[in-house]
Protein backbone atom coordinates (compact mmCIF):
# COMPACT_ATOMS: atom_id res chain seq x y z
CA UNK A 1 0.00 0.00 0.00
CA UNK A 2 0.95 3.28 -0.78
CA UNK A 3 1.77 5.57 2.93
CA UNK A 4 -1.56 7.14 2.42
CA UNK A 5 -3.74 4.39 1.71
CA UNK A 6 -1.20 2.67 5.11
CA UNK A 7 -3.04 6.19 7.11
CA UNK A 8 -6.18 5.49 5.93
CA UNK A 9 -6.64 2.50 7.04
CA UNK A 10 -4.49 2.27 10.31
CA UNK A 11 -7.45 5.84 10.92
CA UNK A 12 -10.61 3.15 9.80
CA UNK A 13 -8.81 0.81 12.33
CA UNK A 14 -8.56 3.27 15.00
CA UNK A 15 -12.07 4.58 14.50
CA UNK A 16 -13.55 1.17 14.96
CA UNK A 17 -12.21 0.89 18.17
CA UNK A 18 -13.18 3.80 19.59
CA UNK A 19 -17.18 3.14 18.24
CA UNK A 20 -17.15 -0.50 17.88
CA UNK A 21 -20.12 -0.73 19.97
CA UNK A 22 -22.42 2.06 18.32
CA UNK A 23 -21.42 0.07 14.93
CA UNK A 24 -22.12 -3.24 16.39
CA UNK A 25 -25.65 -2.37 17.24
CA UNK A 26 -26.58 -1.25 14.16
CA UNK A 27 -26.78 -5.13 13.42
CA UNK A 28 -28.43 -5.52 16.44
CA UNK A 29 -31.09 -3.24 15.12
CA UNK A 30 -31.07 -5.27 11.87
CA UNK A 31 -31.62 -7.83 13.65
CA UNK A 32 -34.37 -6.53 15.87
CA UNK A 33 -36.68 -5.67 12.80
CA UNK A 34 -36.67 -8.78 11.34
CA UNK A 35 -39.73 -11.70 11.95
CA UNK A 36 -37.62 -14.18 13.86
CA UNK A 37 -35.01 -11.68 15.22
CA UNK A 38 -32.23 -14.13 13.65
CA UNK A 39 -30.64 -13.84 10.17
CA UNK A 40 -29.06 -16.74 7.99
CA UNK A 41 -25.03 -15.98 8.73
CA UNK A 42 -24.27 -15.75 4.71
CA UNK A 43 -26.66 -12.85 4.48
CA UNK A 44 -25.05 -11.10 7.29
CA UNK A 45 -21.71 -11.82 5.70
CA UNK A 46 -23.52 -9.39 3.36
CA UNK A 47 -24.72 -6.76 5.30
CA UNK A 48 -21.17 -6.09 7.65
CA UNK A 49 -19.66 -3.63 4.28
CA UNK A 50 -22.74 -1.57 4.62
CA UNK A 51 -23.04 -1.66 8.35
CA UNK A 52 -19.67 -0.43 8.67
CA UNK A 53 -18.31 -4.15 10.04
CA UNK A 54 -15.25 -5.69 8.85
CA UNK A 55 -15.45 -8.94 6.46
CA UNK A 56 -14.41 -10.81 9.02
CA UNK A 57 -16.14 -9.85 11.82
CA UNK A 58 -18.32 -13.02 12.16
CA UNK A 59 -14.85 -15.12 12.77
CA UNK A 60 -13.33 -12.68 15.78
CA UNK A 61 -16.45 -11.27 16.86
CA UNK A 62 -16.63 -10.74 20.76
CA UNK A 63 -20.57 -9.97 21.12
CA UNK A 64 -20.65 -13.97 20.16
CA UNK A 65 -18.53 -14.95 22.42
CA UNK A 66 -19.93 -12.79 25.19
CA UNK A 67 -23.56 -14.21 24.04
CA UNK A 68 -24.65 -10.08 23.05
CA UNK A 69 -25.39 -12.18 19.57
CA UNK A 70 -26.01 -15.98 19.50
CA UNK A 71 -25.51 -18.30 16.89
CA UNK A 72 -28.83 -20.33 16.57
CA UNK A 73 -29.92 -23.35 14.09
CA UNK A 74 -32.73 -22.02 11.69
CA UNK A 75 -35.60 -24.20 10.25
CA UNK A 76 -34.02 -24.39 6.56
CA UNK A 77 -31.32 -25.61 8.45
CA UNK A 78 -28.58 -23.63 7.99
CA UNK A 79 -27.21 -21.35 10.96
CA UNK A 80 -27.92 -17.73 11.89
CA UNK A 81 -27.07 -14.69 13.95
CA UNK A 82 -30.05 -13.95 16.57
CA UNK A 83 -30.46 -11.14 18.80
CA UNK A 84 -32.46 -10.37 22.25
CA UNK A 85 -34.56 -8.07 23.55
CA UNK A 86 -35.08 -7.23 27.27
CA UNK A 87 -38.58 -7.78 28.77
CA UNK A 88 -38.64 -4.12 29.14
CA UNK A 89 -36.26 -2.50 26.64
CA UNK A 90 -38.24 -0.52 24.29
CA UNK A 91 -36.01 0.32 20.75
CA UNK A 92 -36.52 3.59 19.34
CA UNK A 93 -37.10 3.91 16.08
CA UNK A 94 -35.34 7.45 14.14
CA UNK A 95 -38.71 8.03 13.26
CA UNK A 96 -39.75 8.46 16.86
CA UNK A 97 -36.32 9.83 18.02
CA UNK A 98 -37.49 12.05 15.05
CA UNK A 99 -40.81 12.55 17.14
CA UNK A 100 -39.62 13.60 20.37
CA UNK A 101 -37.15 15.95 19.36
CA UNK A 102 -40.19 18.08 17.96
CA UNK A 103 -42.06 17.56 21.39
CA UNK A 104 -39.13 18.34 23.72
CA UNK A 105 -37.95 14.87 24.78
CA UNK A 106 -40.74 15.53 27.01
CA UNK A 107 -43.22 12.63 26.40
CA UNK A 108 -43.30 9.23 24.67
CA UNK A 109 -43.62 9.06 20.74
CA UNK A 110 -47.07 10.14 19.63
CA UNK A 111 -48.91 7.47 17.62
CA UNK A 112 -49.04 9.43 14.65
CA UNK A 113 -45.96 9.84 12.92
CA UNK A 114 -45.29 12.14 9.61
CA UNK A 115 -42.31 11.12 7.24
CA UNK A 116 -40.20 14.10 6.66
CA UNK A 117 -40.97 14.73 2.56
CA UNK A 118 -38.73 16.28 0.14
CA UNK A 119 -39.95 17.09 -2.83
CA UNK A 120 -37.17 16.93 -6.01
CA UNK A 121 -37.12 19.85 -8.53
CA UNK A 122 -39.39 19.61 -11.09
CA UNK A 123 -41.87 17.02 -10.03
CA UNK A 124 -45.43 17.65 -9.24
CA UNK A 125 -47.50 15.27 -8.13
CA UNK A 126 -51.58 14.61 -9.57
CA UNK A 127 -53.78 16.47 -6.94
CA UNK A 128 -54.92 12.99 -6.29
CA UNK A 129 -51.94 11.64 -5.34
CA UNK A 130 -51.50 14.19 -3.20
CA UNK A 131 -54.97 14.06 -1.16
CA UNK A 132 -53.76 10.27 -0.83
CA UNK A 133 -50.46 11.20 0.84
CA UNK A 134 -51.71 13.66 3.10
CA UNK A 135 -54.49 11.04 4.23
CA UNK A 136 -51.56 8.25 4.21
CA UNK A 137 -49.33 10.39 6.43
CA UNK A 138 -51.91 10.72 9.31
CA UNK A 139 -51.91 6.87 9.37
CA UNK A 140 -51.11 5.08 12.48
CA UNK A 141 -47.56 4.80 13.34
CA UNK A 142 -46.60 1.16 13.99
CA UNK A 143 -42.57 0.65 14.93
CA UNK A 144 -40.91 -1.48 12.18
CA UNK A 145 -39.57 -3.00 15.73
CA UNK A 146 -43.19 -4.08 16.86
CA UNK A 147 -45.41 -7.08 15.83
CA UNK A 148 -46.90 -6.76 12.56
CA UNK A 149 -49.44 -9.90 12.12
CA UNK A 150 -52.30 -8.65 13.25
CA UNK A 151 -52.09 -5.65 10.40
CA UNK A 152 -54.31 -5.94 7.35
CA UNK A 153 -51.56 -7.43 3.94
CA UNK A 154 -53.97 -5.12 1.81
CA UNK A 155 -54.19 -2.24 3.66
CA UNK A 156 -52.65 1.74 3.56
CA UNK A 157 -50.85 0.90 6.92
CA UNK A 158 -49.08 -2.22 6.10
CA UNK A 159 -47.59 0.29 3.03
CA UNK A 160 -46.83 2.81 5.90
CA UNK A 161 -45.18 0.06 7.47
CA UNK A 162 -43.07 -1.16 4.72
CA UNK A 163 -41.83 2.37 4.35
CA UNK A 164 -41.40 3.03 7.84
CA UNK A 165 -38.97 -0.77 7.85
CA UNK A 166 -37.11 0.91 4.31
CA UNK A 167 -36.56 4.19 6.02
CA UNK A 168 -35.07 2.47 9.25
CA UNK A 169 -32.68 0.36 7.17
CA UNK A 170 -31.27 2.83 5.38
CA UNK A 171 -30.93 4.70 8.43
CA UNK A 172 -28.51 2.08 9.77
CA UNK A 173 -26.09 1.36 6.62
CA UNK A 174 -23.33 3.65 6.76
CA UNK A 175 -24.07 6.26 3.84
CA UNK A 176 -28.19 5.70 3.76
CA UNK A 177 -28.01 4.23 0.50
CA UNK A 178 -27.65 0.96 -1.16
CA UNK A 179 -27.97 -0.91 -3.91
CA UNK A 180 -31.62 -1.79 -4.76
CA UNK A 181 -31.04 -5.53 -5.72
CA UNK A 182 -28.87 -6.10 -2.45
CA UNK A 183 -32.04 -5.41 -0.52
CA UNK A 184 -34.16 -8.78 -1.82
CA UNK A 185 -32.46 -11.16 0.60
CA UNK A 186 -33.53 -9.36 3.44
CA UNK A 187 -37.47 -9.58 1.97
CA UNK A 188 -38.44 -12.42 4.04
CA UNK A 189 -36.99 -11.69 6.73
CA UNK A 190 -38.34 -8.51 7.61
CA UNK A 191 -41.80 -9.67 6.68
CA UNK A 192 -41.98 -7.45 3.20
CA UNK A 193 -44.23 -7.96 0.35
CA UNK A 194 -43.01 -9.58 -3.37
CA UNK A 195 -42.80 -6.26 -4.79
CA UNK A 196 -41.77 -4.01 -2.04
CA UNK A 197 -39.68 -2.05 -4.09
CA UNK A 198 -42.60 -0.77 -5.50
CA UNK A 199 -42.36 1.71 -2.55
CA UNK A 200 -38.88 3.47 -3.81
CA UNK A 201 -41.06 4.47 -7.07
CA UNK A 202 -44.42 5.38 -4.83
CA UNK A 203 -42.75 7.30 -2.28
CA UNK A 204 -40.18 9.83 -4.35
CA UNK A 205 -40.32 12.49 -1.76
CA UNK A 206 -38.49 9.99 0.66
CA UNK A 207 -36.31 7.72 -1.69
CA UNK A 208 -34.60 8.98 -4.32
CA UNK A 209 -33.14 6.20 -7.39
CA UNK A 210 -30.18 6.65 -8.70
CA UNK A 211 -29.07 4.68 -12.08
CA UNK A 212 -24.99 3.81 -11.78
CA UNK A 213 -23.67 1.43 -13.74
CA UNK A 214 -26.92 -0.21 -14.74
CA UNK A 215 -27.50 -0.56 -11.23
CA UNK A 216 -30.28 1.46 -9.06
CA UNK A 217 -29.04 2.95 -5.97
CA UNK A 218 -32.18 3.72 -3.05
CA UNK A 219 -30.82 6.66 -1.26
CA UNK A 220 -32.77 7.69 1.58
CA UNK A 221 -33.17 11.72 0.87
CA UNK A 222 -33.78 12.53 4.80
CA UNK A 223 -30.07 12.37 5.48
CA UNK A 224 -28.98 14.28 3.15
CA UNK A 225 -31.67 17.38 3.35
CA UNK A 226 -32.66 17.55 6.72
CA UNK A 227 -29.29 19.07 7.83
CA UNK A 228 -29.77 19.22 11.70
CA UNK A 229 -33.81 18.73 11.69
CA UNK A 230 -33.05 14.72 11.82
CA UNK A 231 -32.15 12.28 14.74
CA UNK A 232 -30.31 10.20 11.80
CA UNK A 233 -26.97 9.79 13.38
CA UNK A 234 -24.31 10.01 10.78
CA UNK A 235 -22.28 6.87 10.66
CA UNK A 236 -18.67 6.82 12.63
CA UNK A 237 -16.56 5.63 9.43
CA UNK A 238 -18.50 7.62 6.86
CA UNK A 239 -15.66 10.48 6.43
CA UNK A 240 -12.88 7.46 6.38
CA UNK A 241 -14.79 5.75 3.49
CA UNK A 242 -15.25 8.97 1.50
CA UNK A 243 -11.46 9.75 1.67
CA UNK A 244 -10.67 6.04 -0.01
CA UNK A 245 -12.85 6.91 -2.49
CA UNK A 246 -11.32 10.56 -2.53
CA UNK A 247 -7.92 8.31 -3.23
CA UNK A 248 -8.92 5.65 -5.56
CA UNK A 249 -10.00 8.77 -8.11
CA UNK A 250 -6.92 9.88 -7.19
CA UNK A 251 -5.24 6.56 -7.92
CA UNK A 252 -7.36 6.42 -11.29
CA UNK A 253 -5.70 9.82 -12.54
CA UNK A 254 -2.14 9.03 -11.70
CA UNK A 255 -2.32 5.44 -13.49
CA UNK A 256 -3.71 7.65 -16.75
CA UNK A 257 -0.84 10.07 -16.61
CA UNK A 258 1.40 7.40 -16.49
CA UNK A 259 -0.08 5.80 -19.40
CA UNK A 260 0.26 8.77 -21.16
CA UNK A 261 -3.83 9.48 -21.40
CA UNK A 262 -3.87 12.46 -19.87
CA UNK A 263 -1.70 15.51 -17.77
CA UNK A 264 -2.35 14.32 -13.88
CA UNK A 265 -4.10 17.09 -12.02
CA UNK A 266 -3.97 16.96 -8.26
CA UNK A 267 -7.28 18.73 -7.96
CA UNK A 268 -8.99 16.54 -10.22
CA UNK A 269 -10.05 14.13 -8.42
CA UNK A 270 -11.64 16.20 -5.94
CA UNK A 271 -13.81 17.87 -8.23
CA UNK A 272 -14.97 14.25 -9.18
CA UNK A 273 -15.75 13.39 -5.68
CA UNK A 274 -17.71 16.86 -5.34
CA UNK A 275 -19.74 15.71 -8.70
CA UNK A 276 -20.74 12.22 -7.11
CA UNK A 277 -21.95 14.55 -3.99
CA UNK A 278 -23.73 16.84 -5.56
CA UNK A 279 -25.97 13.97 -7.89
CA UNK A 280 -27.23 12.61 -4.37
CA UNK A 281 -27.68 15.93 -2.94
């Protein structure tokens, strides 16, 4: 490695550390939404890149051995990571932590709660759609941590809830985005319906698609308009991350000069990373 790719990652290294437990329980959250609170090990091998984990977390990982997770048999078979919950631990959804920091921190989460919408430039919605969304957002406001059997499959607030389970995940991955396809194996698990991403399309003042490399990209918009107005906490390796992909454009340029492609500019590859930003922003 080259000595600042060597600083970058002995910085990752150092940052994990210091927040291994906030990152850890971001899969504990994961874990928490899901039907059977356990997950098949090969799709959490999956989920540690955009959790912020490291590859081989499920070999060293200390909340096994200290039984915070617990590696159970599932009926298929095969084995899986399951997580607790205390009799009376109550998890808090960013939603609600949304919730309460309107209201003070004064009082529990009200039991209707709004999604924050942004609207992108140039789209207008049928007045229809609109009377539907202002109806839809005074909905009940069921946690995606909660029980969900009882709730009607055909109904407006089993849609509120599917949305409510998108907008959490996102929340926990470290940049609020992924890619769309990377989402099916988790379908099951969390109890979502065969075309659930459906909602991405229904709900464009929340999600925003973005085509990259034939690939669609959900990106949840609240984290990156909200500013301060949000109890999304942003992620303790997100900086880190940007700066390797800060120096792999970097990287990119230098190989080019050297092939004789093009002059290497130092600034270049900065003005590339600002480009990616601004097409989420």
């Amino acid at each position: 490695m080259t000595q600042d790719a060597a600083d970058l990652d002995r910085k990752e290294r150092e940052l994990y550390v210091v927040h291994r437990l906030e990152i850890v329980d971001r899969l504990r959250k994961l874990i928490l939404m899901l039907r059977e609170k356990r997950l098949p090990l090969r799709i959490v091998q999956g989920m540690l890149w955009y959790l912020g984990l490291s590859e081989d977390y499920l070999k060293s990982s200390k909340e096994i051995q200290n039984g915070y997770f617990q590696i159970v048999r599932m009926q298929d078979g095969e084995q899986g990571l399951n997580a607790s919950i205390g009799p009376n631990e109550e998890v808090i959804s960013v939603l609600q932590h949304n919730a309460l920091k309107l209201n003070g921190n004064n009082c529990s989460p009200p039991s209707v709660i709004k999604f924050s919408l942004f609207p992108s430039k140039g789209l207008c919605l049928k007045q229809k759609i609109e009377m539907w969304l202002e109806e839809f957002q005074k909905l009940q406001y069921v946690s995606p941590y909660e029980d969900f059997s009882t709730l009607d499959p055909n109904s407006d607030i089993l849609e509120k809830r599917v949305i409510r389970v998108l907008h959490e995940l996102l929340c926990l991955f470290f940049d609020n985005s992924a890619e769309r396809r990377r989402l099916l194996c988790l379908k099951k698990h969390l109890g979502l319906p065969q075309k659930f991403h459906k909602a991405f399309e229904r709900h464009p003042h929340v999600f925003y698609l973005l085509l990259k490399n034939k690939s669609y990209f959900v990106i949840l918009k609240e984290a990156y308009y909200s500013n301060s107005a949000t109890a999304i906490e942003t992620h303790p390796l997100f900086s880190v991350r940007n700066e390797y992909v800060r120096l792999m454009l970097k990287s990119e340029d230098i190989l080019q000069s050297r092939r004789g492609l093009k002059v290497f500019d130092k600034y270049s590859h900065e003005e590339s990373f600002d480009g990616l930003t601004d097409s989420v922003n």
